[in-house]
Structures are given as C-alpha cells and as structure tokens.
C-alpha atoms as a PDB file:
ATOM      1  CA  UNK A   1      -9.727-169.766  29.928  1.00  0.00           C
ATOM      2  CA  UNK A   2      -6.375-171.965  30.586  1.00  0.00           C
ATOM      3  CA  UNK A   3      -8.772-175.094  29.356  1.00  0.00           C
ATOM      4  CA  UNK A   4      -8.800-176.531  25.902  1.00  0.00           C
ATOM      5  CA  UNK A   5     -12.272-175.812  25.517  1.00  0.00           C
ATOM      6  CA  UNK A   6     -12.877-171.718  26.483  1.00  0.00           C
ATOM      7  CA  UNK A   7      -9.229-171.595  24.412  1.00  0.00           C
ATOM      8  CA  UNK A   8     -10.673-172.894  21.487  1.00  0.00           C
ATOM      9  CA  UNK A   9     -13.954-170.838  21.455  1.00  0.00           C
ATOM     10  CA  UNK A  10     -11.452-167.493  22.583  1.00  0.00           C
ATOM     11  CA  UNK A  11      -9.313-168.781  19.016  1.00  0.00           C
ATOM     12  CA  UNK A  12     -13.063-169.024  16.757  1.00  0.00           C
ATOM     13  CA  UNK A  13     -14.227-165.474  18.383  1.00  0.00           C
ATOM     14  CA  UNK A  14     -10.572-164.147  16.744  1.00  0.00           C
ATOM     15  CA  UNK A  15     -11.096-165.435  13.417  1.00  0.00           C
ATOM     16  CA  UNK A  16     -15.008-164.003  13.767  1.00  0.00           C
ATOM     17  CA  UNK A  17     -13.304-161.048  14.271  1.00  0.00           C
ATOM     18  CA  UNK A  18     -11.025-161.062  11.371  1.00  0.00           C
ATOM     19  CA  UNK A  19     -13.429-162.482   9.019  1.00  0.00           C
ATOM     20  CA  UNK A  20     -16.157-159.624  10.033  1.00  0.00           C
ATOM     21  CA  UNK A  21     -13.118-156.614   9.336  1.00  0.00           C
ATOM     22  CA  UNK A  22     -11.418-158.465   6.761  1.00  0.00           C
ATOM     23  CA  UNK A  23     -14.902-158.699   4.141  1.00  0.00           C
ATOM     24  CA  UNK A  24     -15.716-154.937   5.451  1.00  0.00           C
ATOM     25  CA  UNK A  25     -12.351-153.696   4.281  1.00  0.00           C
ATOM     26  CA  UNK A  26     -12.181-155.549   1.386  1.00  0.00           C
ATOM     27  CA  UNK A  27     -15.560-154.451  -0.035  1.00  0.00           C
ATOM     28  CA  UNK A  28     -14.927-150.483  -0.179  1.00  0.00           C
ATOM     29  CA  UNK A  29     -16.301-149.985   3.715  1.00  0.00           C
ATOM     30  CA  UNK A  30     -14.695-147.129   5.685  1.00  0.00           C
ATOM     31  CA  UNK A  31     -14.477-148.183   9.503  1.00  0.00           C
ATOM     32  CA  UNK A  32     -16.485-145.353  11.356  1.00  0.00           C
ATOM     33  CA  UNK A  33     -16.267-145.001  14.881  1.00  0.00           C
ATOM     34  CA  UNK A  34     -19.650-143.979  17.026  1.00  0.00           C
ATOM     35  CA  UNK A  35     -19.032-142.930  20.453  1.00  0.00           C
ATOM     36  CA  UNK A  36     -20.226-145.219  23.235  1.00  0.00           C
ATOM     37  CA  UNK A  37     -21.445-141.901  25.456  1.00  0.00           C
ATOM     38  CA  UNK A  38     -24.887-140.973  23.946  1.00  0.00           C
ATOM     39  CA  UNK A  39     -27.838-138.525  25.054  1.00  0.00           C
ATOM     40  CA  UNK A  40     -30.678-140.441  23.752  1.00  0.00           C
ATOM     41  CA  UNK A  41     -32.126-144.098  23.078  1.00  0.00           C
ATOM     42  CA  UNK A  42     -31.568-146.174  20.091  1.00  0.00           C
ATOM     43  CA  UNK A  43     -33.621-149.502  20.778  1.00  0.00           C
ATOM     44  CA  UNK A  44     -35.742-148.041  23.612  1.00  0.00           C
ATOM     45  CA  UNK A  45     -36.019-146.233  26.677  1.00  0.00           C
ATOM     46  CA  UNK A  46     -36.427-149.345  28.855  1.00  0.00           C
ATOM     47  CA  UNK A  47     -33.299-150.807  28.224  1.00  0.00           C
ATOM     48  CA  UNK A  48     -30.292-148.542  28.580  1.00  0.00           C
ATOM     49  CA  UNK A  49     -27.442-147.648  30.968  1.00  0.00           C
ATOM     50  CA  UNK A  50     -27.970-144.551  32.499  1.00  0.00           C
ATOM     51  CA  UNK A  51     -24.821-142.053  33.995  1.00  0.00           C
ATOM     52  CA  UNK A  52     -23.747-138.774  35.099  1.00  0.00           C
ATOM     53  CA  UNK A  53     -22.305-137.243  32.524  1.00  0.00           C
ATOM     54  CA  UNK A  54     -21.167-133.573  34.684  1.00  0.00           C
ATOM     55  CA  UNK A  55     -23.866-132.991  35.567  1.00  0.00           C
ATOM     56  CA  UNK A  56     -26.455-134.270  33.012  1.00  0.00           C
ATOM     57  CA  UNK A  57     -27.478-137.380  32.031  1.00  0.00           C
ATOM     58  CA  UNK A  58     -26.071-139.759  29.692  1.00  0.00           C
ATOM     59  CA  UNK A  59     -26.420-143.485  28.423  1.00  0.00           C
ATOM     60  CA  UNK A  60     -24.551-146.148  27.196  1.00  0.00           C
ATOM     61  CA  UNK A  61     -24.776-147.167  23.562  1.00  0.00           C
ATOM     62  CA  UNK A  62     -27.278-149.301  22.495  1.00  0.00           C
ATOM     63  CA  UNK A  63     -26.036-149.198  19.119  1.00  0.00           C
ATOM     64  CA  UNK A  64     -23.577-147.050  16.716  1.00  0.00           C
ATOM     65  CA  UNK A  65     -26.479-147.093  14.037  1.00  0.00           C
ATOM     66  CA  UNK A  66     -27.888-144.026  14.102  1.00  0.00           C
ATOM     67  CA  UNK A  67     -24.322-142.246  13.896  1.00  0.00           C
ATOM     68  CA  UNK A  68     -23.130-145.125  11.059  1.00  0.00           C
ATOM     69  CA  UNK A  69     -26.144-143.365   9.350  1.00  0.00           C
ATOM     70  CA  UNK A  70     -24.630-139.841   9.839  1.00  0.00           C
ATOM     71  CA  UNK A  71     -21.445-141.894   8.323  1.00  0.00           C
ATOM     72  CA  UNK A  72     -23.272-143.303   5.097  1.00  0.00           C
ATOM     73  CA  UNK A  73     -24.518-140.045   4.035  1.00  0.00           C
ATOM     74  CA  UNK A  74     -20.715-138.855   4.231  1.00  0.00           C
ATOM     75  CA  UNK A  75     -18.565-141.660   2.681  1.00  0.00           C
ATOM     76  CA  UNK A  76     -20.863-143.947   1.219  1.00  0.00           C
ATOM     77  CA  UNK A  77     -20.362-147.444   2.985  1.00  0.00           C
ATOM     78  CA  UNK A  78     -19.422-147.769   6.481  1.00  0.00           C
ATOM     79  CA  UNK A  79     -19.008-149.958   9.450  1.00  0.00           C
ATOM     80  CA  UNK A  80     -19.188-149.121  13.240  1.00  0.00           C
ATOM     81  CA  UNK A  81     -17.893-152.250  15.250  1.00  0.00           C
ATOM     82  CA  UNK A  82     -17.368-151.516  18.851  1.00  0.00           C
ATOM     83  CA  UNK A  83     -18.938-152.495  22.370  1.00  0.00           C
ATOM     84  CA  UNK A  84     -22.859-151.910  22.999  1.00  0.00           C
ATOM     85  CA  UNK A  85     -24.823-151.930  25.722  1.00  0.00           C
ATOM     86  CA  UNK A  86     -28.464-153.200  26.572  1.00  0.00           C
ATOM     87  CA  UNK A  87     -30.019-153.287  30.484  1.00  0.00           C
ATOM     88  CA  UNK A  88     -32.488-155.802  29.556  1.00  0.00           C
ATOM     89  CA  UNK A  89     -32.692-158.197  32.474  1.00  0.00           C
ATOM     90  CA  UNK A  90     -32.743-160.974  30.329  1.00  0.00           C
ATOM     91  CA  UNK A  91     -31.386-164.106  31.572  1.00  0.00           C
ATOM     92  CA  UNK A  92     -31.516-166.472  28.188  1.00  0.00           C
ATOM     93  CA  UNK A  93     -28.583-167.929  27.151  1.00  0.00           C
ATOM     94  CA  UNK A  94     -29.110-165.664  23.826  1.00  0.00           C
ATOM     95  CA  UNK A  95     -28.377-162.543  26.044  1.00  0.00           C
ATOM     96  CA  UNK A  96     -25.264-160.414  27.554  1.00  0.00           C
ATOM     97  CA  UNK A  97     -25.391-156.928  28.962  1.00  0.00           C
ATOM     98  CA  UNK A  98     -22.513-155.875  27.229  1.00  0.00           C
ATOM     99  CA  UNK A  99     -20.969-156.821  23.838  1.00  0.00           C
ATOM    100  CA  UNK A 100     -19.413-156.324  20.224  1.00  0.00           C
ATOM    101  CA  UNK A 101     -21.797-155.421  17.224  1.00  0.00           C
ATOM    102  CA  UNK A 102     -21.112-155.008  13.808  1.00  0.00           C
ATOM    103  CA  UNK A 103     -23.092-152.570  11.895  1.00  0.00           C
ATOM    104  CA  UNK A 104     -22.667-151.588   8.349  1.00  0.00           C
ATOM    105  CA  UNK A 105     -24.622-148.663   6.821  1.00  0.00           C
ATOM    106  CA  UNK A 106     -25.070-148.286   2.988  1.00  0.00           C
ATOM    107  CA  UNK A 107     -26.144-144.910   1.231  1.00  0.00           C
ATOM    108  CA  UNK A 108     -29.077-145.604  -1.849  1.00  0.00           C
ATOM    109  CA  UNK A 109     -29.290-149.192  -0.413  1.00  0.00           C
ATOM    110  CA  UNK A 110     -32.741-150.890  -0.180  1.00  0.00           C
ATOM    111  CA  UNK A 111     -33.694-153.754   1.447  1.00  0.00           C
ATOM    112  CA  UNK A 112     -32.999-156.227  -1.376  1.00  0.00           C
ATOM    113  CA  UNK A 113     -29.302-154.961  -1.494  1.00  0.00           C
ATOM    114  CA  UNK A 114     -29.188-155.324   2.194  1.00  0.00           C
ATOM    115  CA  UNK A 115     -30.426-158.898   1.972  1.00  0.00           C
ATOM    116  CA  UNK A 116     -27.824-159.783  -0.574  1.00  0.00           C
ATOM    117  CA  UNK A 117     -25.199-158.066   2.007  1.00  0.00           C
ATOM    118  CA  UNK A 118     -26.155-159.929   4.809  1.00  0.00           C
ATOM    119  CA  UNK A 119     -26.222-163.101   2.893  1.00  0.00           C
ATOM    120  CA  UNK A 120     -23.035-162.392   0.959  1.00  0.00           C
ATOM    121  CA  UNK A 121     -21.272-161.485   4.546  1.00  0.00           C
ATOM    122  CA  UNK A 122     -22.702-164.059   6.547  1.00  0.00           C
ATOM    123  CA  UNK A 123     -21.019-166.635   3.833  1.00  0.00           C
ATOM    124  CA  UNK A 124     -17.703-165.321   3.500  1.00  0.00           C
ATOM    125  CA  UNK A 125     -16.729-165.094   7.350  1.00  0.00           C
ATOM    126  CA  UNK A 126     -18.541-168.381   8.128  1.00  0.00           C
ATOM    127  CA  UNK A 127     -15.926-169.661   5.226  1.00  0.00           C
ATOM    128  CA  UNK A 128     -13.173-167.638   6.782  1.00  0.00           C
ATOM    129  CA  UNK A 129     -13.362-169.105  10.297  1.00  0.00           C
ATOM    130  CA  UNK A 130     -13.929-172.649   9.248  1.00  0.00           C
ATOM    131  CA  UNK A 131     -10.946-172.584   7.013  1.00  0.00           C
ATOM    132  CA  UNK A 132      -8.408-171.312   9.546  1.00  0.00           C
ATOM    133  CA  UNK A 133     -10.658-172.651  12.839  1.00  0.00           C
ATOM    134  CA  UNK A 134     -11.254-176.333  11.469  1.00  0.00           C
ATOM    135  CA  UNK A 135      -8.838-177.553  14.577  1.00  0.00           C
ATOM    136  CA  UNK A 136     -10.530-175.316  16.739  1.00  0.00           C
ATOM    137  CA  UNK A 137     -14.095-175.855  16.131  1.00  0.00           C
ATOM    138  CA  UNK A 138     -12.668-179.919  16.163  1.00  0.00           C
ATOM    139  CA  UNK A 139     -11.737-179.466  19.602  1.00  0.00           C
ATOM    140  CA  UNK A 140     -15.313-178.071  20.389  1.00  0.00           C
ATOM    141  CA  UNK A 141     -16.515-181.129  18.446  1.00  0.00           C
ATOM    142  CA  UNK A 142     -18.603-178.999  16.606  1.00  0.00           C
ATOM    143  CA  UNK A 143     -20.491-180.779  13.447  1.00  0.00           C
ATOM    144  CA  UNK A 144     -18.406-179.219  10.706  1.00  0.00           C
ATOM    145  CA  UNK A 145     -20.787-180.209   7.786  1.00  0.00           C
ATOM    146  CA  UNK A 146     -23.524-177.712   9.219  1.00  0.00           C
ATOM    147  CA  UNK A 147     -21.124-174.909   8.896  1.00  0.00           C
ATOM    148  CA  UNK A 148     -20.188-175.811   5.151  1.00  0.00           C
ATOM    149  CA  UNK A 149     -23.908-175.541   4.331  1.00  0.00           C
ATOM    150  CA  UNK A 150     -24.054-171.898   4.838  1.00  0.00           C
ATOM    151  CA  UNK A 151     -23.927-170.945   0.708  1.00  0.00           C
ATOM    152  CA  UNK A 152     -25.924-168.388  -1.052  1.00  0.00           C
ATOM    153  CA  UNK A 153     -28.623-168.706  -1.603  1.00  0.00           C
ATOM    154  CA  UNK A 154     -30.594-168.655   1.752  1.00  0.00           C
ATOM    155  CA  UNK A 155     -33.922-169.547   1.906  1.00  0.00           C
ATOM    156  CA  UNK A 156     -36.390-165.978   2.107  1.00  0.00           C
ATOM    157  CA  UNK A 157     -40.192-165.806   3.012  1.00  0.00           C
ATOM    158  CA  UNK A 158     -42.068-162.340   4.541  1.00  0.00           C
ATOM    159  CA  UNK A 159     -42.946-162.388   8.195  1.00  0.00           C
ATOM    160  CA  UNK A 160     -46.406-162.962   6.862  1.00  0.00           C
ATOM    161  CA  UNK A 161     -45.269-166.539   5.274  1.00  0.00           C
ATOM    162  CA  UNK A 162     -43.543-167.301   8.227  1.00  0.00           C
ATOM    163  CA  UNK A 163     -46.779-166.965  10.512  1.00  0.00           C
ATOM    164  CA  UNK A 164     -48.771-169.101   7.870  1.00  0.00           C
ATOM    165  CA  UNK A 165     -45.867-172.138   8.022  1.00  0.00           C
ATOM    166  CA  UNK A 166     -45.690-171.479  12.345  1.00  0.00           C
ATOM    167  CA  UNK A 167     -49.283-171.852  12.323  1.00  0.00           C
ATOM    168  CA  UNK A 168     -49.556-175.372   9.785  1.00  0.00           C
ATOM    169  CA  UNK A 169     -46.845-176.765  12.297  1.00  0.00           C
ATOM    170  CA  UNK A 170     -48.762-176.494  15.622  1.00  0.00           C
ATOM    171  CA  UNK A 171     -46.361-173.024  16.655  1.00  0.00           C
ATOM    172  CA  UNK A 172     -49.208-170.235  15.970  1.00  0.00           C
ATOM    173  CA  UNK A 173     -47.864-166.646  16.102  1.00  0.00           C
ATOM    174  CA  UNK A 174     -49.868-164.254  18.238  1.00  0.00           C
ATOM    175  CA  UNK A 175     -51.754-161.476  15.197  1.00  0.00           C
ATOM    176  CA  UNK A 176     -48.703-158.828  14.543  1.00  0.00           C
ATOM    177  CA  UNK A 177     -46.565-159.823  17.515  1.00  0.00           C
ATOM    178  CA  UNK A 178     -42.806-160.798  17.009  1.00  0.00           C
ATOM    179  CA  UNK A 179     -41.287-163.996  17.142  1.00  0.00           C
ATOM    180  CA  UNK A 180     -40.097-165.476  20.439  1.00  0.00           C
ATOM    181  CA  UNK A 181     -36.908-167.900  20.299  1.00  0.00           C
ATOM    182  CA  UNK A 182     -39.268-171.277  20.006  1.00  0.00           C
ATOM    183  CA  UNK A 183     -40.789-169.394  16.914  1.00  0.00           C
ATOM    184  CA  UNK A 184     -37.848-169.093  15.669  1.00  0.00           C
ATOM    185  CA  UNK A 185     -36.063-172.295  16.549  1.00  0.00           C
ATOM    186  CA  UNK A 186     -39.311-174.625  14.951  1.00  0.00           C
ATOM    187  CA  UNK A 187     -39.258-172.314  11.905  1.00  0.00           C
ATOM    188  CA  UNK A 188     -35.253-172.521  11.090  1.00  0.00           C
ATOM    189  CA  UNK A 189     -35.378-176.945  11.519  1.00  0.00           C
ATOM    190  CA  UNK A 190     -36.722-177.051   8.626  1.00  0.00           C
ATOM    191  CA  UNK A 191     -33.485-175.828   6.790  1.00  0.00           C
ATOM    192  CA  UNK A 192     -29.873-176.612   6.825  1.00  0.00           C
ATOM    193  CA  UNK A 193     -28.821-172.893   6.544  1.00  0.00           C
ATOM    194  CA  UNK A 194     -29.650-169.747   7.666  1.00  0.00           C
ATOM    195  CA  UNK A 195     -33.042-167.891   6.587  1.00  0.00           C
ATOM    196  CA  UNK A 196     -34.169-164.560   5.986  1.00  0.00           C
ATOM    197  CA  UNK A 197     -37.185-163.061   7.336  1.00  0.00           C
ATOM    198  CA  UNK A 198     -38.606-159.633   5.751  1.00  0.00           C
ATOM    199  CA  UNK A 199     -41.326-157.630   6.608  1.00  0.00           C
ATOM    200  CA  UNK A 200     -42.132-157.765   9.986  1.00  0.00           C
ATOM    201  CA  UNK A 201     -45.061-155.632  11.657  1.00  0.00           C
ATOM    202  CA  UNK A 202     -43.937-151.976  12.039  1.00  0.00           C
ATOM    203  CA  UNK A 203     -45.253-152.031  15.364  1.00  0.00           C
ATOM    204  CA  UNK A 204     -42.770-154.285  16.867  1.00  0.00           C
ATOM    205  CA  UNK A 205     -39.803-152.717  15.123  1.00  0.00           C
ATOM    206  CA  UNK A 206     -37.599-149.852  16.088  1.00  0.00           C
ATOM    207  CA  UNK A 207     -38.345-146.057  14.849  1.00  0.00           C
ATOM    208  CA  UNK A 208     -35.933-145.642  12.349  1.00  0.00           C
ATOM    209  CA  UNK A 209     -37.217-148.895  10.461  1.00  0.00           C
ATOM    210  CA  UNK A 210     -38.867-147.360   7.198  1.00  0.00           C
ATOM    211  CA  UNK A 211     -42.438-148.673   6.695  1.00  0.00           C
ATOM    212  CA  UNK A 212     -43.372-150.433   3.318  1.00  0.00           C
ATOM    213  CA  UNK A 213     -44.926-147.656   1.168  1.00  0.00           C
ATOM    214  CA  UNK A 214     -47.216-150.410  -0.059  1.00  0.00           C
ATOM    215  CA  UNK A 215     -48.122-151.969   3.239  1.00  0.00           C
ATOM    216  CA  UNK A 216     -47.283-149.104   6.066  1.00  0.00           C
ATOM    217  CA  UNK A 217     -47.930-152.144   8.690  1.00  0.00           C
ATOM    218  CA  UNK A 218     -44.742-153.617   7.851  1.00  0.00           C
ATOM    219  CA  UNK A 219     -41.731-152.647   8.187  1.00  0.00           C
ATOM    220  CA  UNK A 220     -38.731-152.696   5.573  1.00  0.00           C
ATOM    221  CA  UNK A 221     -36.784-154.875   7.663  1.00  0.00           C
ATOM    222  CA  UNK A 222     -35.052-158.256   7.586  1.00  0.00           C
ATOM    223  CA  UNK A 223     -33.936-160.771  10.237  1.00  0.00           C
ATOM    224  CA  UNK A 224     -31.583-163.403   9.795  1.00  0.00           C
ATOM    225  CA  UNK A 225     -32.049-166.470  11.300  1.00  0.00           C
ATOM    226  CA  UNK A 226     -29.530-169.352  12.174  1.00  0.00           C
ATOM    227  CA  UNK A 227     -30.306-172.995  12.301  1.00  0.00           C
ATOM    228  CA  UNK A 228     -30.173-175.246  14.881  1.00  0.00           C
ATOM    229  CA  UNK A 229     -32.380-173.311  17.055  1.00  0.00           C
ATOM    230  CA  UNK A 230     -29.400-170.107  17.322  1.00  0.00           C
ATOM    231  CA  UNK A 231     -31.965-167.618  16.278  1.00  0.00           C
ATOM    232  CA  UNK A 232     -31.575-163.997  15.174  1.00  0.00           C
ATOM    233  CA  UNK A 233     -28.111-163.087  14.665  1.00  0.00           C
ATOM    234  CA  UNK A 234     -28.381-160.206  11.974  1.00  0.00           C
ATOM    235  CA  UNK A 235     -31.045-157.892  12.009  1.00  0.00           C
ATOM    236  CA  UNK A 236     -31.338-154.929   9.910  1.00  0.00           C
ATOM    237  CA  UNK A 237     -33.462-153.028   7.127  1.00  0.00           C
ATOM    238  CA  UNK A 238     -34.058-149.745   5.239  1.00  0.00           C
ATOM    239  CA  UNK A 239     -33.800-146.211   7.227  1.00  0.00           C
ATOM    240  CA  UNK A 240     -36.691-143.998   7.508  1.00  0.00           C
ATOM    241  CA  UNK A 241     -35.905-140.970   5.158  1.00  0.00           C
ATOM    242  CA  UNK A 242     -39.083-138.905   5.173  1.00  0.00           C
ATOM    243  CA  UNK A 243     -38.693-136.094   8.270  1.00  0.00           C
ATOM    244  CA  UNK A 244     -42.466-136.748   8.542  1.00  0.00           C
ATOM    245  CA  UNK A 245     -42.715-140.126   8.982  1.00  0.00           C
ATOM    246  CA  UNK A 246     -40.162-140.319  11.330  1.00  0.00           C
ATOM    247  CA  UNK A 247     -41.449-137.348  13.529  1.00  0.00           C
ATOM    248  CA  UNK A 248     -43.992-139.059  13.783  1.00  0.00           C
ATOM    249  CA  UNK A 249     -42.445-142.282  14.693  1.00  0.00           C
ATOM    250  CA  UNK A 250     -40.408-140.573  17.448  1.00  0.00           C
ATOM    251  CA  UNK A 251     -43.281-139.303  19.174  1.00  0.00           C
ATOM    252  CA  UNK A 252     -45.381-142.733  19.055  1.00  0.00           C
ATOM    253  CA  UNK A 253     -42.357-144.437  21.069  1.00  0.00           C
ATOM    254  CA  UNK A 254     -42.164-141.614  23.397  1.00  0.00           C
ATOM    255  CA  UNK A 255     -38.648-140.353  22.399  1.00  0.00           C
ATOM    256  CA  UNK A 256     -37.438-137.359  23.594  1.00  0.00           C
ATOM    257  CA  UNK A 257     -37.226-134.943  20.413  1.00  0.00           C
ATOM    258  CA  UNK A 258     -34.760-132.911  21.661  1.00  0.00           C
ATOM    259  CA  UNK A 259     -31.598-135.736  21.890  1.00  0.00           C
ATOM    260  CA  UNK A 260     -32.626-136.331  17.703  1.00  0.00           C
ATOM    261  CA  UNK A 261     -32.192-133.106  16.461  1.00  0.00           C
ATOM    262  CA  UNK A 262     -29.444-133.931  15.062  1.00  0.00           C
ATOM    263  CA  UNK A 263     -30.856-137.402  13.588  1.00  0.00           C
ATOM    264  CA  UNK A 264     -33.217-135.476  12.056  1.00  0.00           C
ATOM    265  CA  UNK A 265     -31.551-132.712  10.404  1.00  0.00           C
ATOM    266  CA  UNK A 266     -29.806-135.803   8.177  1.00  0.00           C
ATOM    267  CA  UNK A 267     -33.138-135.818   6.749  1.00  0.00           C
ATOM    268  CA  UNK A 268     -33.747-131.979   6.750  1.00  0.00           C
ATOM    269  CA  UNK A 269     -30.334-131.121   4.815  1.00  0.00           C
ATOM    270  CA  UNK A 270     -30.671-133.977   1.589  1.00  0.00           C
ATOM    271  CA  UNK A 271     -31.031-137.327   2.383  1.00  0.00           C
ATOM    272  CA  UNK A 272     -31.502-140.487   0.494  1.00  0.00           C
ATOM    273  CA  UNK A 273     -32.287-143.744   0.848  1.00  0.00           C
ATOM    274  CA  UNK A 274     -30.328-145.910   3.149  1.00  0.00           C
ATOM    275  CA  UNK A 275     -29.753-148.820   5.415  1.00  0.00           C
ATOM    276  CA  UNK A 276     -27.806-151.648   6.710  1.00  0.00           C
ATOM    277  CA  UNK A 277     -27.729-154.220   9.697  1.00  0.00           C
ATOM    278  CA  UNK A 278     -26.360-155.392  12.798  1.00  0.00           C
ATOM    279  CA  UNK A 279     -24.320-158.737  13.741  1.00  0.00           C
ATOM    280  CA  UNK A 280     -23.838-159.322  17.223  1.00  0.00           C
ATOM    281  CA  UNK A 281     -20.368-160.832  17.611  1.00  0.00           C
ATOM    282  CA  UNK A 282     -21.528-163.322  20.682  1.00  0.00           C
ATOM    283  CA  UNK A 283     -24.604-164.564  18.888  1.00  0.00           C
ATOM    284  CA  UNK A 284     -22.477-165.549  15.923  1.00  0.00           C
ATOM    285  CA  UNK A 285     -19.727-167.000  17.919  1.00  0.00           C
ATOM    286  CA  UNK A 286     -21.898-168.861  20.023  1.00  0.00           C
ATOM    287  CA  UNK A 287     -23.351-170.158  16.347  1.00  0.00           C
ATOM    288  CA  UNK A 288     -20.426-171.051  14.922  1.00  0.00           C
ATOM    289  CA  UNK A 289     -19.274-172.813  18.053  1.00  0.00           C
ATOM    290  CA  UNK A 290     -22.062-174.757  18.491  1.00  0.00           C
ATOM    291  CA  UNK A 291     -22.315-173.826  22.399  1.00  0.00           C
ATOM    292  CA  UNK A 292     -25.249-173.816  24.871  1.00  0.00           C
ATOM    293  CA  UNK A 293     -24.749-170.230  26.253  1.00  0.00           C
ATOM    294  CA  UNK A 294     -23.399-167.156  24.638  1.00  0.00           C
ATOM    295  CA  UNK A 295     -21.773-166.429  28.059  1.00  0.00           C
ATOM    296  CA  UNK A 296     -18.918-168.819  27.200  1.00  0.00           C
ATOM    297  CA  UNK A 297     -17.966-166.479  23.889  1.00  0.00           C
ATOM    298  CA  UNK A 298     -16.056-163.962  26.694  1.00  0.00           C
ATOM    299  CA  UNK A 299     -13.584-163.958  28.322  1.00  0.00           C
ATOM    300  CA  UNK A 300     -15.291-161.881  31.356  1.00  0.00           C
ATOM    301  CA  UNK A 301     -19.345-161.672  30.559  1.00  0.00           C
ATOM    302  CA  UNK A 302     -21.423-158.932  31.928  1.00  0.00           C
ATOM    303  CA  UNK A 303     -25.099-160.582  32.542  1.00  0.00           C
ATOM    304  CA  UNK A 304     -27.532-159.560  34.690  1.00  0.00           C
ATOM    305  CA  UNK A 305     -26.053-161.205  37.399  1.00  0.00           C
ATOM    306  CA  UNK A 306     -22.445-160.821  37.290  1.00  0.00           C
ATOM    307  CA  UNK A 307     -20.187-157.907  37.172  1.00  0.00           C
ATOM    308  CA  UNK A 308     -16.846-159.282  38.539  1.00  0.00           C
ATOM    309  CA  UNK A 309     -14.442-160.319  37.429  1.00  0.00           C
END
C-alpha cells in the first residue's frame, strides 16, 4: 500500500465510494442497512459461509437484496451498501470471497426504469471519479478517453440478440446457458461503452428474478456489461411479486421454505411491483482502474487462498 501505485487505486476506490453514496442520496434513496448474519441463501446454497450461530446455523450474506426489498415496500427507494460474502472457489481475477455491494431497490419499478437507473448511475459516478481521480487514474496510466465515453445512451440488445451476434462472430453460446467471461469480453469489443443485456433464460437466474409474462423462459433481468473485456459489473432486474410463482421458484432451487417465510409474507400482505440491482464495488474499481486483478482494489483481499493478513 506505501507504493504509488496500490495508493492511487486505494484514492479511485474512495471516490467510487463517494460517487456510489453521493448519486444515492441525492436522488431521494434512504440508506437501509441488511444484516450480514442471515438464516437462508440468497444466490444459492452452494456458495455461502456457514457458522454457529448458538447453537443453530447461520450464513454469511450473500446479498442485502432480499431485505432492501422488505425496505422498498416501506420507504420507497433504498440502498443497502455493506460487505457480502460468496464461498465460490473461484480463482479468476473477476472474483473475491468477500466484498462491498451496492444494491438499490425501487417500489413500482420495472425493468425499463431499472435500466435507465443503472445507466443513469453508472454515468454519474464514472464522471465523479474521473473528475476528482484524473491524477490518480494518471498515475495508473489508465487511458482516460475510455472512461469519458461512458454517456447515456448505452447500447441494449436481449440475451437472445446477444447469442445471434456471439454466434456470427465465431463465439457460439451453448442453447439457454449463461455467458462465460470470453462471451462477454468478444461481445463488449465491439463498443466503446458499457452495454446492457436483458432477458436472460430464467433458468440460469436467481429465484426472485420475475419471469417475462410474455416469454416465462426469460427472465426480467438485465446485466451490465463493461468494455474492455471487465465484464458484468451491475446485475439486476424486476422482483417476483406473485406468492405463486415464487413458491414455486423456491422449491425448484431446493430452498428451504422455512428461512423465507418472511420473504414471502411481503407478497402475502400487498405487494407491488419492484426491483433494482447490484454493483460490486471491486468489479467497478478494478474497471475504472484499468487493472489485471480485482485483488489489487483491497487493501487486505479474502480469495480462496488467502486469509491473512
């Protein structure tokens, strides 16, 4: 950390930082706080922190989503921004065990307002940190220009679009699978700003993503894309508000039902529609920093191989 280089990415993660609470707070958003100490899955099963909590067991969060939701219905617009936690045994240099998310959740939002969110947000604290991080990001050497090309409006296409241009460029898609980061790097060179893709298959999407009434094999969902071969760094979508649906949806991924009674009882006692997305802090960093390895956007990472110091 005492060299130029870790300083200057330590200064750019700040201004991330400020940029990411300063748009939140200036666009009616009440900071909600999810606990980190949680009975049940988010994400999946296969990829959380298990502990004794006296007696019982507990996890780490995956995510503050689900209780951001709880938030939404209350005050209208939050934002949970905190530490999460994933036990994937990754070891890409797109992947930490622990780190900071960003996850804003909008009552009556749909996935077009959620787009324009993303996009509007994703502009304003790129802005932020290149105008008060130019001599930082200088000292990384990082190509400014790229950065001042991230303006509205980014480039949009459905997962289905997507898989037609992957497949004209030699990078074919396996049918309804998700995209793996060389999908994702080949699709984003052919821009000079991030792009948005929508409607991925519902089967490789999370529970609470609500299926397209007019296509229930896709999903409602967006991801957000960086160039220069960065990949996802926003992913979010509409909420599944019909109790059926998503009892359904909790017993295909082999939840327990028990730990989302309360999940579900937002739906039983008056719900509407409602979404938002998630930013992971590192990913952006790392973006913005133009850096090989998101391990360099900490000051102490957790990976899968390194827990000290």
């Amino acid at each position: 950390m005492r060299s130029r280089r870790q300083a200057a990415i330590l200064r750019v993660r700040h201004l991330a930082v400020q940029a990411i609470r300063n748009y939140f707070d200036g666009h009616g958003f009440t900071l909600f706080d999810a606990p980190i100490f949680t009975p049940n899955a988010c994400e999946g099963t296969s990829t959380l922190f298990e502990t004794d909590y006296f007696g019982r067991p507990a996890y780490l969060s995956q995510s503050g989503q689900l209780y951001g939701e709880a938030g939404a219905l209350a005050l209208g617009k939050v934002y949970v921004f905190g530490p999460t936690f994933r036990a994937e045994k990754s070891g890409t240099r797109r992947h930490l065990t622990e780190f900071w998310m960003v996850e804003p959740e909008i009552a009556w939002a749909q996935l077009e307002e959620i787009m324009d969110l993303a996009e509007d947000f994703l502009v304003e604290c790129t802005g932020h940190v290149v105008e008060h991080g130019r001599g930082a990001l200088q000292e990384l050497e990082r190509d400014i220009s790229i950065l001042e090309n991230v303006r509205k409006p980014f480039p949009r296409m459905s997962y289905d679009e997507a898989c037609k241009i992957l497949s004209e460029i030699g990078h074919p898609v396996e049918p309804e699978d998700d995209f793996g980061s060389p999908h994702e790097t080949e699709l984003t060179k052919r821009y000079d700003r991030p792009i948005m893709v929508h409607r991925y298959p519902t089967a490789v999407k999370a529970f609470y993503m609500k299926e397209d009434p007019a296509n229930p094999v896709r999903a409602l969902g967006v991801d957000v894309l960086a160039p220069e071969g960065y990949g996802e760094i926003i992913g979010g979508g509409e909420r599944e508000d019909r109790i059926d649906v998503l009892l359904r949806k909790i017993e295909e991924h082999k939840l327990p039902m028990s730990s989302f009674e309360w999940y579900l009882d937002l739906r039983r006692y008056g719900s509407v529609p409602h979404g938002g997305f998630g930013l992971g802090l590192e990913r952006f960093v790392t973006w913005m920093c133009g850096i090989p390895h998101i391990r360099e956007t900490v000051p102490f990472p957790r990976t899968i191989d390194r827990l000290s110091p």
